[in-house]
N, C-alpha and C. Protein backbone atom coordinates (compact mmCIF):
# COMPACT_ATOMS: atom_id res chain seq x y z
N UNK A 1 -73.75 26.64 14.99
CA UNK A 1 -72.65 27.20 14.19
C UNK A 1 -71.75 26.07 13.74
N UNK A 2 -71.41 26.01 12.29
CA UNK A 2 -70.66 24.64 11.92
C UNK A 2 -69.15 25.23 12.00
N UNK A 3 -68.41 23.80 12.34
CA UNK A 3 -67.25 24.47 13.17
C UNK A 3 -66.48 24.58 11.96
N UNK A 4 -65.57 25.38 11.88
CA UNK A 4 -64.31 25.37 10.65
C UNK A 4 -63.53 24.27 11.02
N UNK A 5 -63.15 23.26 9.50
CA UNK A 5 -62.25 22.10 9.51
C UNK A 5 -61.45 22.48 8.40
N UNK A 6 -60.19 22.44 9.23
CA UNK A 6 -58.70 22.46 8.20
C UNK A 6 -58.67 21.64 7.33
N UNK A 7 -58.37 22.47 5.70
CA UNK A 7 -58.16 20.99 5.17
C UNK A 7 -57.09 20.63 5.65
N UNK A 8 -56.98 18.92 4.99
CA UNK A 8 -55.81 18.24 5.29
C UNK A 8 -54.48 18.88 4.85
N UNK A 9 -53.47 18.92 5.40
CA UNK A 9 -52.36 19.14 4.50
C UNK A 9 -51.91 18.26 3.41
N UNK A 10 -50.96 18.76 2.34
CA UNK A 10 -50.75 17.87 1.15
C UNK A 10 -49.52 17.27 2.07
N UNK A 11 -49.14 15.72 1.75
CA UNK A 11 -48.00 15.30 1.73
C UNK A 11 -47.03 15.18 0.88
N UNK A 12 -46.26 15.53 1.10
CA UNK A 12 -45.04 15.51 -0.02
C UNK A 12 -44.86 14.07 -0.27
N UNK A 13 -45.23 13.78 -1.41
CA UNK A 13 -44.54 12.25 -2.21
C UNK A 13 -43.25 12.14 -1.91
N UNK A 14 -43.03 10.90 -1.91
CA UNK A 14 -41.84 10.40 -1.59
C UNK A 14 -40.61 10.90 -3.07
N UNK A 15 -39.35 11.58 -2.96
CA UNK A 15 -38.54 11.63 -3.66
C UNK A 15 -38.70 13.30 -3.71
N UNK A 16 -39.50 13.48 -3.04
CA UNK A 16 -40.04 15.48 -3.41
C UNK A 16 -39.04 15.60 -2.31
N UNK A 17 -38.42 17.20 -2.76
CA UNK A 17 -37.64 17.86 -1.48
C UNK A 17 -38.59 18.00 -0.40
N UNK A 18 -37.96 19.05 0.65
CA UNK A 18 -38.54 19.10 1.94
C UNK A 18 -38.45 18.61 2.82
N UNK A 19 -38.09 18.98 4.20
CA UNK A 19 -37.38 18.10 5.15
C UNK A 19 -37.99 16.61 5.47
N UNK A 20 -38.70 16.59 4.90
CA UNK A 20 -39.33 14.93 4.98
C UNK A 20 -39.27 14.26 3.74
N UNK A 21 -39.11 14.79 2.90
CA UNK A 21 -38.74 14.15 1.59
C UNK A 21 -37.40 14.09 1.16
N UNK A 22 -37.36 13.18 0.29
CA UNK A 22 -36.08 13.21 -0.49
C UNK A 22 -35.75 11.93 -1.30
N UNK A 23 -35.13 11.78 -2.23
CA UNK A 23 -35.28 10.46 -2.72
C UNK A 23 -34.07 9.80 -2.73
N UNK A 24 -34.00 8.43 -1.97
CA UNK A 24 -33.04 7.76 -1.67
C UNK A 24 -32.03 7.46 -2.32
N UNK A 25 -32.01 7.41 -3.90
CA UNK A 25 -31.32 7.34 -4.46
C UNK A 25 -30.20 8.80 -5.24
N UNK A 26 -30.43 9.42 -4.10
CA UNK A 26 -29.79 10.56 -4.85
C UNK A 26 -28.93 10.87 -3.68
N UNK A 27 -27.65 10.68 -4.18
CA UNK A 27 -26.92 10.45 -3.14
C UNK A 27 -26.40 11.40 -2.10
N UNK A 28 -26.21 12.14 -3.10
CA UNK A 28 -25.18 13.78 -2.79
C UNK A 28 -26.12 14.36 -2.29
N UNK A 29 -27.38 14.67 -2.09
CA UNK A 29 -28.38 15.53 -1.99
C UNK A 29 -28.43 15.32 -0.38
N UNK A 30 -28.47 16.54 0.95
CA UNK A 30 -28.91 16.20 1.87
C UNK A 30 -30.77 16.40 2.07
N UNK A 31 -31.26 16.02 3.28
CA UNK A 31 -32.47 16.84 2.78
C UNK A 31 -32.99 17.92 3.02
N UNK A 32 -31.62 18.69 3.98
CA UNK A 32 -32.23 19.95 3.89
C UNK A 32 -32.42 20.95 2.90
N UNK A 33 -32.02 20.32 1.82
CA UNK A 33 -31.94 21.09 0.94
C UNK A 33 -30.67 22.19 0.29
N UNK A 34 -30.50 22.84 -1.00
CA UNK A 34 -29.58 22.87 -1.68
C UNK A 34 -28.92 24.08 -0.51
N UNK A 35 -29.43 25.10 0.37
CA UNK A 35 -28.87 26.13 1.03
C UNK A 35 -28.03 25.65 2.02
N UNK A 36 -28.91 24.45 3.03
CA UNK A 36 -28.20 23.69 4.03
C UNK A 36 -26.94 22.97 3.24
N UNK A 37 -26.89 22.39 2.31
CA UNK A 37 -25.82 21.83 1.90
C UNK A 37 -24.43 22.32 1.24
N UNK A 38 -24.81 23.61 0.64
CA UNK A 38 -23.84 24.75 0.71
C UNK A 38 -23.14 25.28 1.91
N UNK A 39 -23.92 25.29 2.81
CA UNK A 39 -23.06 25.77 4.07
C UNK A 39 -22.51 25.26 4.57
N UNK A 40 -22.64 23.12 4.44
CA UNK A 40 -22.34 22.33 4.96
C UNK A 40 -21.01 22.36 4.42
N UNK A 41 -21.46 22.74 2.98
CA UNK A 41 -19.87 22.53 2.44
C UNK A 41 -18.90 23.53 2.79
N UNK A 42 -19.57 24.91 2.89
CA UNK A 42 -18.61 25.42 3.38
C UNK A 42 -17.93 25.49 4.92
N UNK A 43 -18.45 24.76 5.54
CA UNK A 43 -17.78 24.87 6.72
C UNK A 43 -16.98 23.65 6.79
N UNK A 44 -16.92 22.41 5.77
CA UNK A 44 -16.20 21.36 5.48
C UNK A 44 -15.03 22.16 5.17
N UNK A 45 -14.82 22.48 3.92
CA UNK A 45 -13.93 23.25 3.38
C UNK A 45 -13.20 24.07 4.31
N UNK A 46 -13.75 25.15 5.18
CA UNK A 46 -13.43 25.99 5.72
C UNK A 46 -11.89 25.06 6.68
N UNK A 47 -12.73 24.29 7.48
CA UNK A 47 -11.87 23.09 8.66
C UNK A 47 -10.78 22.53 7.81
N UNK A 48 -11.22 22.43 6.42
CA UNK A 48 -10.00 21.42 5.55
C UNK A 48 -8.94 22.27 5.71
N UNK A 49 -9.06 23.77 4.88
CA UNK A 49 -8.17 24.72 4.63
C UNK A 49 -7.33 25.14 6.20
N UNK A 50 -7.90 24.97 7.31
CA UNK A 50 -7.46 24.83 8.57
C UNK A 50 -6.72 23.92 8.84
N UNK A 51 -7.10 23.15 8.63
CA UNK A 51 -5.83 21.78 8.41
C UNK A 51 -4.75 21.87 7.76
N UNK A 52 -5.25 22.15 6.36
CA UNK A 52 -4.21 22.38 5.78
C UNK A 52 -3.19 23.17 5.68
N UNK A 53 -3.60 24.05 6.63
CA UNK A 53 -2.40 25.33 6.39
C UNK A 53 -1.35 24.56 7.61
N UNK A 54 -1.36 24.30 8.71
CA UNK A 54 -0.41 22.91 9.35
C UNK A 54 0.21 22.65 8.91
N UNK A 55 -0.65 21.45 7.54
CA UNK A 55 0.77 20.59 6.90
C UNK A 55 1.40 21.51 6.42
N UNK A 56 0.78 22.84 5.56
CA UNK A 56 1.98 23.52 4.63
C UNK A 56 2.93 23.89 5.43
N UNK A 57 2.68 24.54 6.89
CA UNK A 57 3.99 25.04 7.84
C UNK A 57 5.06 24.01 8.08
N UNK A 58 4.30 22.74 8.00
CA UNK A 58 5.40 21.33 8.56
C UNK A 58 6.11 21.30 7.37
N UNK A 59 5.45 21.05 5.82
CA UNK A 59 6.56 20.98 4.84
C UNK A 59 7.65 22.49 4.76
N UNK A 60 6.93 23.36 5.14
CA UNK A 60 7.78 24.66 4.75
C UNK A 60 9.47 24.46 5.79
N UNK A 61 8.60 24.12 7.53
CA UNK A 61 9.93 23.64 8.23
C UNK A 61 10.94 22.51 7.87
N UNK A 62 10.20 21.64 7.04
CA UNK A 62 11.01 20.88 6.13
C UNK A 62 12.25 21.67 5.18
N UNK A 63 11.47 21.89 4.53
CA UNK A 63 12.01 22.30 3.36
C UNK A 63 13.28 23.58 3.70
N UNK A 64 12.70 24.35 4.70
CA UNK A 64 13.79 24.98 5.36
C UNK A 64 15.17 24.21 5.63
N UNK A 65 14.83 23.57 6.75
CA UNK A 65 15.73 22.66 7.41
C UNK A 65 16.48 22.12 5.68
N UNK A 66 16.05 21.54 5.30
CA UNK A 66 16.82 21.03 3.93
C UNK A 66 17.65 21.88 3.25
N UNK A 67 17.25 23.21 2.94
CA UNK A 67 18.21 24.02 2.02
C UNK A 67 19.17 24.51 3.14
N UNK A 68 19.28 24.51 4.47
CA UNK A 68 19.86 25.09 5.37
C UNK A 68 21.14 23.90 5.28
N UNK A 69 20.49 22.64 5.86
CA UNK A 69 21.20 21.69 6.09
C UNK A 69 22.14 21.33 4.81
N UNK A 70 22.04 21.52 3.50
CA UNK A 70 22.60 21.30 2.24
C UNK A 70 23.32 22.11 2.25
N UNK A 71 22.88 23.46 2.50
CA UNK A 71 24.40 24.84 2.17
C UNK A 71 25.15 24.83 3.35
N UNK A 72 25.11 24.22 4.40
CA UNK A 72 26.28 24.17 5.52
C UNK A 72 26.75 23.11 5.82
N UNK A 73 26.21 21.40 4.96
CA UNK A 73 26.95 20.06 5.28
C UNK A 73 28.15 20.31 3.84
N UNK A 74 29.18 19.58 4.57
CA UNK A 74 30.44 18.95 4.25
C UNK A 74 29.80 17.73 3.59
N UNK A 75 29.27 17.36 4.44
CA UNK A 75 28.95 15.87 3.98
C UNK A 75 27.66 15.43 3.38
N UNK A 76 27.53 16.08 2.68
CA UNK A 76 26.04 15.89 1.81
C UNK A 76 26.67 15.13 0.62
N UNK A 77 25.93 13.65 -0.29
CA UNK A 77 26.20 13.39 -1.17
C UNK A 77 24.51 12.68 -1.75
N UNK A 78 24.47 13.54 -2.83
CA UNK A 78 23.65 13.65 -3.06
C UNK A 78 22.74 12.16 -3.58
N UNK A 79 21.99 11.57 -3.70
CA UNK A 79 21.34 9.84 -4.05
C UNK A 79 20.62 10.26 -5.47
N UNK A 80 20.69 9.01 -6.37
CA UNK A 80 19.77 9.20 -7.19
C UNK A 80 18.63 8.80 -7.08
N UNK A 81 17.81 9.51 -7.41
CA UNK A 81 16.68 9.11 -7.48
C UNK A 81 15.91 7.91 -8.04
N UNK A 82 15.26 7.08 -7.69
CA UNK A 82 14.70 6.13 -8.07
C UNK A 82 13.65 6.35 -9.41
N UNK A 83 13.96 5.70 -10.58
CA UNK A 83 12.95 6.01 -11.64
C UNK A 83 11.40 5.88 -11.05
N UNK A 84 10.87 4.64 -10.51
CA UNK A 84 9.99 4.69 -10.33
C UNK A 84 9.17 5.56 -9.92
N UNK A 85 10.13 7.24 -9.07
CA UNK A 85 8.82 7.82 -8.48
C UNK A 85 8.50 8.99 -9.62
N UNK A 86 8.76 8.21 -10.91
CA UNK A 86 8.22 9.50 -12.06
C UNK A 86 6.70 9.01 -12.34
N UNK A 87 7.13 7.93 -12.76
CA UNK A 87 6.06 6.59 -12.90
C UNK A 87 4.63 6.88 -11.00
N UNK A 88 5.01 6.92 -10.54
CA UNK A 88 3.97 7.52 -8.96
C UNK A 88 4.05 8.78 -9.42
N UNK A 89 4.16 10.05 -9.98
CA UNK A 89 3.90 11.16 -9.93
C UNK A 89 2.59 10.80 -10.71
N UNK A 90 3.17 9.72 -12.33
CA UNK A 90 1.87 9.84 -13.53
C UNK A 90 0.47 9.27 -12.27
N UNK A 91 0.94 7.96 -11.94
CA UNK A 91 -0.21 7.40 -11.04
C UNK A 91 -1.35 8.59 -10.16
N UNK A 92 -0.15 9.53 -9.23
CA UNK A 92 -1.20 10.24 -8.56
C UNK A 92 -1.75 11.77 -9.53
N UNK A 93 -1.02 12.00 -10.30
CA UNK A 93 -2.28 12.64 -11.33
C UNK A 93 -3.17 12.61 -11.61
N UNK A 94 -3.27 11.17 -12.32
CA UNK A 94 -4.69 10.43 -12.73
C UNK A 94 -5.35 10.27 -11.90
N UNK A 95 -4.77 9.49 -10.52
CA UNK A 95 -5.34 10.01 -9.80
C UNK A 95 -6.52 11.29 -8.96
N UNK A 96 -6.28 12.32 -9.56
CA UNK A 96 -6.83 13.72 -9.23
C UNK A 96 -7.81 13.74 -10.21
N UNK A 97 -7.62 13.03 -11.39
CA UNK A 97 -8.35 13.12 -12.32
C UNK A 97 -10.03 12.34 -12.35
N UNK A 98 -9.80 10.99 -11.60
CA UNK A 98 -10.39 10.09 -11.41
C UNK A 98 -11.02 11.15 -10.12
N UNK A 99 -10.64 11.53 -9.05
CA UNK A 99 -11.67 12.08 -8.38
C UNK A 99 -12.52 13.23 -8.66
N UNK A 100 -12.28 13.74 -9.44
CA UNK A 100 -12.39 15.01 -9.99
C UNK A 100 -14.08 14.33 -10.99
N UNK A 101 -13.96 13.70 -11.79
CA UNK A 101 -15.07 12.72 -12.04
C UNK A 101 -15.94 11.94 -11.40
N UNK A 102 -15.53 11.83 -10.11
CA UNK A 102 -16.12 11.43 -8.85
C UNK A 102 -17.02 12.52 -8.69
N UNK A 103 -16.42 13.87 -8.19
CA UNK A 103 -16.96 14.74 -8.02
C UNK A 103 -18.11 15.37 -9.15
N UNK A 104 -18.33 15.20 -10.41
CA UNK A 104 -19.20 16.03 -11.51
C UNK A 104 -19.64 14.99 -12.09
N UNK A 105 -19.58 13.78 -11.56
CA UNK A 105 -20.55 12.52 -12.07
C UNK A 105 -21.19 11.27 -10.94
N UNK A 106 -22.60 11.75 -10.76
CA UNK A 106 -23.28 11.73 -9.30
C UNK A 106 -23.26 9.79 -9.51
N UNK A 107 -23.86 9.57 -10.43
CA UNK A 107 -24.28 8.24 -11.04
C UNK A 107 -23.09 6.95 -10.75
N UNK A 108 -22.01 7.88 -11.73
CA UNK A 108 -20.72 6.93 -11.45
C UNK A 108 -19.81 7.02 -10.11
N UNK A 109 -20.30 8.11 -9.04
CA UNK A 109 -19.47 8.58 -8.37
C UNK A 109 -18.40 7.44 -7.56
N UNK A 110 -19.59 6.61 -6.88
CA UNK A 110 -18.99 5.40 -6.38
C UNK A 110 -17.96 4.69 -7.26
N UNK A 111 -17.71 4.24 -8.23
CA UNK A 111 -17.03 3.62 -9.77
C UNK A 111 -16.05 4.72 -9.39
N UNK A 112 -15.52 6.37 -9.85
CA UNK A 112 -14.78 7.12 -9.32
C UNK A 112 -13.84 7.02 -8.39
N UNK A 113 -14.82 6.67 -7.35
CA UNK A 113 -14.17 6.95 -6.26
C UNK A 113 -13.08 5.76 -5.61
N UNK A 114 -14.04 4.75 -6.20
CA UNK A 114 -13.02 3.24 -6.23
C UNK A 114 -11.93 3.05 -6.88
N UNK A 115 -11.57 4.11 -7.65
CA UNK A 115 -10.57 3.78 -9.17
C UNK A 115 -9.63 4.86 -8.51
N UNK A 116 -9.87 5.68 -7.67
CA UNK A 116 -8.91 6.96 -7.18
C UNK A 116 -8.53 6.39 -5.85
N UNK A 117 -9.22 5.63 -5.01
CA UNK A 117 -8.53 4.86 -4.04
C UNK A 117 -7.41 3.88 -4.26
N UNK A 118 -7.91 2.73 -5.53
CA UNK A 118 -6.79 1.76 -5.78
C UNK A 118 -5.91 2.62 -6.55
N UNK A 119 -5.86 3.57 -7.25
CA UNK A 119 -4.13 5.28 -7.58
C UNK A 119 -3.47 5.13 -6.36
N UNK A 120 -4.67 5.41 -5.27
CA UNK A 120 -3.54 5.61 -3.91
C UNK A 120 -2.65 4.62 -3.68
N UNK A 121 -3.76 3.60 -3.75
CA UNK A 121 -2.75 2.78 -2.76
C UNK A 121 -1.91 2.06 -3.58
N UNK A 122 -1.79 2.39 -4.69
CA UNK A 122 -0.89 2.26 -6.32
C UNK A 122 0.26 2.99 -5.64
N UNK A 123 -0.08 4.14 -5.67
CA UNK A 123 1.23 5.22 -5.27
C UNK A 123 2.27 4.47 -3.67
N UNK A 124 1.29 3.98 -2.91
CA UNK A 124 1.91 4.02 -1.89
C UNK A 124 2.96 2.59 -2.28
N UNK A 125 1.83 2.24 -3.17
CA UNK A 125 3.05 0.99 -3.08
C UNK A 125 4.33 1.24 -3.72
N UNK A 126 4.04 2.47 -4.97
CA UNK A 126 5.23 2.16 -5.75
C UNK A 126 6.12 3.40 -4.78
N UNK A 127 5.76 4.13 -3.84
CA UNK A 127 7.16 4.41 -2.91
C UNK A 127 7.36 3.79 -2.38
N UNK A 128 7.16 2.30 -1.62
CA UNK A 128 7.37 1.45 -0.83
C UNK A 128 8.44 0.90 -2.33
N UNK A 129 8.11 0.75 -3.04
CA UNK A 129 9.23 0.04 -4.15
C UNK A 129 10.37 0.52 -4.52
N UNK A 130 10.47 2.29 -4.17
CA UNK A 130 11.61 3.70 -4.29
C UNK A 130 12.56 3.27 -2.88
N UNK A 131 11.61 2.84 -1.83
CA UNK A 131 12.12 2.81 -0.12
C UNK A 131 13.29 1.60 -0.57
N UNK A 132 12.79 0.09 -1.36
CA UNK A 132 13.70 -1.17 -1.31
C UNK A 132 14.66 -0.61 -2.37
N UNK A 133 14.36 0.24 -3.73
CA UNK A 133 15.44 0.31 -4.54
C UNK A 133 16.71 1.17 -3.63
N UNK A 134 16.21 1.74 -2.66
CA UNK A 134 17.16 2.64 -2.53
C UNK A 134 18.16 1.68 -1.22
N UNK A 135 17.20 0.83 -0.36
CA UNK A 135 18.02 0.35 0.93
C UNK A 135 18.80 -1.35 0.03
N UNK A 136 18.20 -1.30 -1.37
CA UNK A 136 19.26 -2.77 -2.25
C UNK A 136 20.45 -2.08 -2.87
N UNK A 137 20.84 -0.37 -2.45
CA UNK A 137 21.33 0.10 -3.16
C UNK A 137 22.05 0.39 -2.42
N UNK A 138 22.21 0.48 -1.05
CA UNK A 138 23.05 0.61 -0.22
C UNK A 138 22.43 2.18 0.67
N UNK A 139 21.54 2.68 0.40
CA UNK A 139 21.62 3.70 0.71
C UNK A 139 20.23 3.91 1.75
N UNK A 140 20.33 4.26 2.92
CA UNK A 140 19.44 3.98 4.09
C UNK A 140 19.64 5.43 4.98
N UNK A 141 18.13 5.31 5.90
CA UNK A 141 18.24 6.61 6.40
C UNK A 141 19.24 7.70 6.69
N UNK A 142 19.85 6.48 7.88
CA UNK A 142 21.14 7.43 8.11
C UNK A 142 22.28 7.28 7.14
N UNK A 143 22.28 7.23 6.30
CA UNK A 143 23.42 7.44 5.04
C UNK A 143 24.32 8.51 5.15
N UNK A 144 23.29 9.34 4.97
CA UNK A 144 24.26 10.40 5.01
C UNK A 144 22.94 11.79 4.73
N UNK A 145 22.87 13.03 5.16
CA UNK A 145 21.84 13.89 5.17
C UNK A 145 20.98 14.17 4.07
N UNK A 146 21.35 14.05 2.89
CA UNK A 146 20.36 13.53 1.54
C UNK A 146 20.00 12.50 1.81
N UNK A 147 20.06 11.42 2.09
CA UNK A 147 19.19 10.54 1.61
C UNK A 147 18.20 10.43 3.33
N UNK A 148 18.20 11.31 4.36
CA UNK A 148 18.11 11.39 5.75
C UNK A 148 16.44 11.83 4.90
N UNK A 149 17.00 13.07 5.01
CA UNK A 149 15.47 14.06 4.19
C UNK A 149 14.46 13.34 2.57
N UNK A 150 15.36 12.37 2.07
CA UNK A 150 14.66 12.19 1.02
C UNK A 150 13.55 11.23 1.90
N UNK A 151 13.78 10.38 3.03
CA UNK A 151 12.96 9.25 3.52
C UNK A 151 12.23 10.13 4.48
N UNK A 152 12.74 11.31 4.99
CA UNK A 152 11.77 12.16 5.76
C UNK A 152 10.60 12.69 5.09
N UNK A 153 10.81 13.49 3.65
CA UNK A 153 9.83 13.96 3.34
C UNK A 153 8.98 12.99 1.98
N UNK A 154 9.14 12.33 2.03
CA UNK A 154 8.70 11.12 1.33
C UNK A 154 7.73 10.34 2.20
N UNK A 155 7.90 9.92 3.43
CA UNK A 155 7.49 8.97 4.13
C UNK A 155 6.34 10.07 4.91
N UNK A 156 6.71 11.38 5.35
CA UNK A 156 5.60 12.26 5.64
C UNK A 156 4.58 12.14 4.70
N UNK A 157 4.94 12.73 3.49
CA UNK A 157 3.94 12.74 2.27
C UNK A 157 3.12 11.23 2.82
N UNK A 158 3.58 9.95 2.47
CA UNK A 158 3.13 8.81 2.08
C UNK A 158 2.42 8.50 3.32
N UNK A 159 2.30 9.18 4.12
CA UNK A 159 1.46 9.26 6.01
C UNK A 159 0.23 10.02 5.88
N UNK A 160 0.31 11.38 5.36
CA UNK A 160 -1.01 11.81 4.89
C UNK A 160 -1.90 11.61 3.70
N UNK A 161 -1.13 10.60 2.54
CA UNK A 161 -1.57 10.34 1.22
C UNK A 161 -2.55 9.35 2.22
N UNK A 162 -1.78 8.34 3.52
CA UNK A 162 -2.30 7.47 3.19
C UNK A 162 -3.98 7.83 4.62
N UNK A 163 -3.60 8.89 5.01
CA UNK A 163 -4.57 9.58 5.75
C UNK A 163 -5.81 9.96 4.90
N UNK A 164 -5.71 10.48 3.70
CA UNK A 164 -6.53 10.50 2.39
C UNK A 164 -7.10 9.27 2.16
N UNK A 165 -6.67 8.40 1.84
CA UNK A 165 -7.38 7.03 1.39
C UNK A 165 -8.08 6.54 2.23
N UNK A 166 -8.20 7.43 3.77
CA UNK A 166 -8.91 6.36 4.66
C UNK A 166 -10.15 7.50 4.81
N UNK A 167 -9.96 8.41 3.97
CA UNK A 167 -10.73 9.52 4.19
C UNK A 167 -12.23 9.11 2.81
N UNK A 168 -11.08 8.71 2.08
CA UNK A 168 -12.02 8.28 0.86
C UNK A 168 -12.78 6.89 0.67
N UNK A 169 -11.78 6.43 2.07
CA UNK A 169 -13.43 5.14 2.23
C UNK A 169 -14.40 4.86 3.03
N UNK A 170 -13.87 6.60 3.82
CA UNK A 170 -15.06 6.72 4.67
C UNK A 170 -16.55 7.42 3.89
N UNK A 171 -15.80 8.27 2.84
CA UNK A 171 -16.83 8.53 2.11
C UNK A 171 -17.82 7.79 1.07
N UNK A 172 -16.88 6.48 0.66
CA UNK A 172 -17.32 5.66 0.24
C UNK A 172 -18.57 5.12 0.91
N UNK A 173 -17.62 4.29 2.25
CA UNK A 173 -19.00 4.19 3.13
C UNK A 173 -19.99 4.72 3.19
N UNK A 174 -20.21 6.26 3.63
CA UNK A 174 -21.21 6.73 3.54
C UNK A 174 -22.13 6.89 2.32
N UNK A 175 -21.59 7.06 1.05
CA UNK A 175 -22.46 6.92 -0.19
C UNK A 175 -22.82 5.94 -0.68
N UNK A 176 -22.75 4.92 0.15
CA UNK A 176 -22.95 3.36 -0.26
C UNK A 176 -24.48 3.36 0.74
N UNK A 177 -24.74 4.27 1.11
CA UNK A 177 -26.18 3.81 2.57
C UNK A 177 -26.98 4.28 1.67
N UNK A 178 -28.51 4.28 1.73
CA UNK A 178 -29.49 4.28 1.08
C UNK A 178 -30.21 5.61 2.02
N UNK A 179 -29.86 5.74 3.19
CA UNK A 179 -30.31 7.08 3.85
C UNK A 179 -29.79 7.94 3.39
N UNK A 180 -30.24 9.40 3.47
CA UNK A 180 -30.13 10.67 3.37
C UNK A 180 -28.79 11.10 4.19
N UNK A 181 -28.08 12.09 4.20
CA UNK A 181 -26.83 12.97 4.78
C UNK A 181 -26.77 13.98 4.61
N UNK A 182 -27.07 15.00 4.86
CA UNK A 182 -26.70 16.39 4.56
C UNK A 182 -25.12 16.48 3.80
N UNK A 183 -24.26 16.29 4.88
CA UNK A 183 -22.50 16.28 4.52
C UNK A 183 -21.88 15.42 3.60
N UNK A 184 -22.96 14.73 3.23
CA UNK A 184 -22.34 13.96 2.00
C UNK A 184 -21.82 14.30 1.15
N UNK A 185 -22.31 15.40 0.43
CA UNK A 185 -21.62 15.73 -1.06
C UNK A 185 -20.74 17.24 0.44
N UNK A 186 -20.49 17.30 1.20
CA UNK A 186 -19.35 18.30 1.77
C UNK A 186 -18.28 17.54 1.99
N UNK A 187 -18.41 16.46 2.50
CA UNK A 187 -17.28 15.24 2.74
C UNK A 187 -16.52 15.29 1.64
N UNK A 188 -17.37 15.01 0.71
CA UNK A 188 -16.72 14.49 -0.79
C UNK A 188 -16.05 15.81 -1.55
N UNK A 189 -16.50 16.56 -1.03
CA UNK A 189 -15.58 18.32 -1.61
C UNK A 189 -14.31 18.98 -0.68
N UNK A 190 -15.24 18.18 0.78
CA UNK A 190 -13.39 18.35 1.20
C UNK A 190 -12.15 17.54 1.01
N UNK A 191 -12.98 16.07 0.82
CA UNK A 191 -11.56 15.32 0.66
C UNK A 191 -11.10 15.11 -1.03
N UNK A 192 -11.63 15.74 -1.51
CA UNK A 192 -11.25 16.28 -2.93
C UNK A 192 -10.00 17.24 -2.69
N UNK A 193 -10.47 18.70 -2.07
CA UNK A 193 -9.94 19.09 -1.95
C UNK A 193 -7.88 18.99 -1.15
N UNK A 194 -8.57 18.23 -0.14
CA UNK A 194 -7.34 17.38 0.18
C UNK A 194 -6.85 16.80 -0.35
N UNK A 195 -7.66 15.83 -1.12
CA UNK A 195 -6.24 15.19 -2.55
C UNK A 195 -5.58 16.15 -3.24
N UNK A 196 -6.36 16.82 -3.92
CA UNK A 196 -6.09 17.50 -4.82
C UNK A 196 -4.07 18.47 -3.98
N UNK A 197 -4.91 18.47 -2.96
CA UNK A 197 -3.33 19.20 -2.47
C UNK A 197 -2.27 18.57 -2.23
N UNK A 198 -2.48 16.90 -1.55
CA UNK A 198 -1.50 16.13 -1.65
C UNK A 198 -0.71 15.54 -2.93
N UNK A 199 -1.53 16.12 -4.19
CA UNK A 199 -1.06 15.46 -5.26
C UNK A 199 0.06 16.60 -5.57
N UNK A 200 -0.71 18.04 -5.70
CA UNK A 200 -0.08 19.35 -5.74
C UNK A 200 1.69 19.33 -5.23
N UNK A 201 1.53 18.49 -3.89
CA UNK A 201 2.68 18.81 -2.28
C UNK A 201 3.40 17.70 -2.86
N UNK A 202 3.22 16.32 -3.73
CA UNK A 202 4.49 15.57 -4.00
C UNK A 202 4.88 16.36 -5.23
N UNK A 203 4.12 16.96 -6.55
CA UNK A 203 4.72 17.30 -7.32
C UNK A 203 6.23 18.16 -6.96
N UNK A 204 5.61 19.26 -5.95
CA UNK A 204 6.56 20.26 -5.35
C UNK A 204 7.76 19.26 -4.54
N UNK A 205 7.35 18.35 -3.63
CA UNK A 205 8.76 17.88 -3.23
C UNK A 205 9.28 16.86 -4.33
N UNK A 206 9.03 16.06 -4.70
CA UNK A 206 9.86 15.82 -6.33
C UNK A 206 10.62 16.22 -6.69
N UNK A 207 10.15 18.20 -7.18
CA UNK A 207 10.92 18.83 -7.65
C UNK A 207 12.15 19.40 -6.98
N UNK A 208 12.07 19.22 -5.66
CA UNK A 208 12.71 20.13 -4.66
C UNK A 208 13.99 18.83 -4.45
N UNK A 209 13.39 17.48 -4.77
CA UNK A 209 14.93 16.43 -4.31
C UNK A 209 15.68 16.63 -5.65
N UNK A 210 14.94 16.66 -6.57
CA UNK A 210 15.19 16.47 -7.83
C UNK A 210 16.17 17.64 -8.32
N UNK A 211 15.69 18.85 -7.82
CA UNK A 211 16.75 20.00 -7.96
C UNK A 211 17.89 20.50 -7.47
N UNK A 212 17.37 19.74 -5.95
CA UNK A 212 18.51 19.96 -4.63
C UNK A 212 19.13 19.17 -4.45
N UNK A 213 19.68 18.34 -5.47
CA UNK A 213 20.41 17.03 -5.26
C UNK A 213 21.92 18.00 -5.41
């Protein structure tokens, strides 16, 4: 009796999906494929939005404390604002913009993502330049309770902006390897997403020194 022989199985060529395939140059792609990487993202996302709801409670106790502290000080006098941080609002816009192109352009992503890191650390510098106009101006933390909160919620912001930038060169890192990642393109959608909110959270306090002066 001649024995039955399996054929061989086909191998998947190199660059073909399938958990053994995948082609190295494609960055965003994990290899489990497009279902695994949806979920990846969503449970990225999911943890971000977890996070994030934190900071919003910390700015909200901010922002409390501020309108509280303004309608019951005697001694509130209000600071002007430094031009420069109109000039850092335009910066971290473009900012959002530049990642945002990161995100829907696989090719250039890296190029993107480099041009939205040096925004950041653009921004950080030019509040570090708002921090000297204001202490050559005479006017320093304890000044007086405006200018207490303007370096409080300024210098918060400029702590998680700069928590972002270290977020975005970790992703860098990782899209710079020639191996495969599942979380790669989830990384890169959560810390999108996180910019995108820190850019959102200075517009809003801006407006809030800017009004509540």
């Amino acid at each position: 009796m001649a024995s039955a022989v399996a054929p061989p199985r086909p191998r998947t060529p190199a660059g073909a999906g399938g958990p053994g395939g995948g082609d190295a140059g494609d960055r965003w792609r994990g290899g489990g494929g497009p279902d695994e990487t949806a979920q990846s993202i969503r449970r990225y996302k999911m943890g971000m939005w977890v996070g994030l709801g934190a900071v919003v409670m910390m700015f909200a106790a901010f922002t409390s404390a501020y309108v509280v502290r303004k309608g019951l000080s005697n001694d509130w006098r209000a600071i002007a604002l430094p031009p420069v941080l109109w000039l850092n609002t335009a910066v971290l816009a473009v900012s959002s913009f530049t990642f945002e192109r990161a995100r829907r352009n696989r090719e250039s992503c890296l190029a993107w993502l480099g041009a939205t890191s040096t925004l950041g650390v653009a921004f950080l510098a030019g509040q570090y330049v708002a921090w000297r106009e204001l202490r050559a101006a005479g006017v320093y933390l304890a000044s007086n309770p405006s200018s207490s909160f303007f370096y409080l919620l300024t210098g918060a912001h400029a702590l998680h902006l700069a928590g972002g930038i270290l977020a975005l060169a970790y992703v860098v890192f990782r899209a710079s390897r020639p191996s495969l990642w599942v979380n790669r393109q989830a990384a890169l959608e959560a810390t999108s997403l996180y910019w995108h909110f820190m850019d959102g959270l200075w517009i809003y306090l801006l407006l809030l020194l800017s009004l509540g002066r």
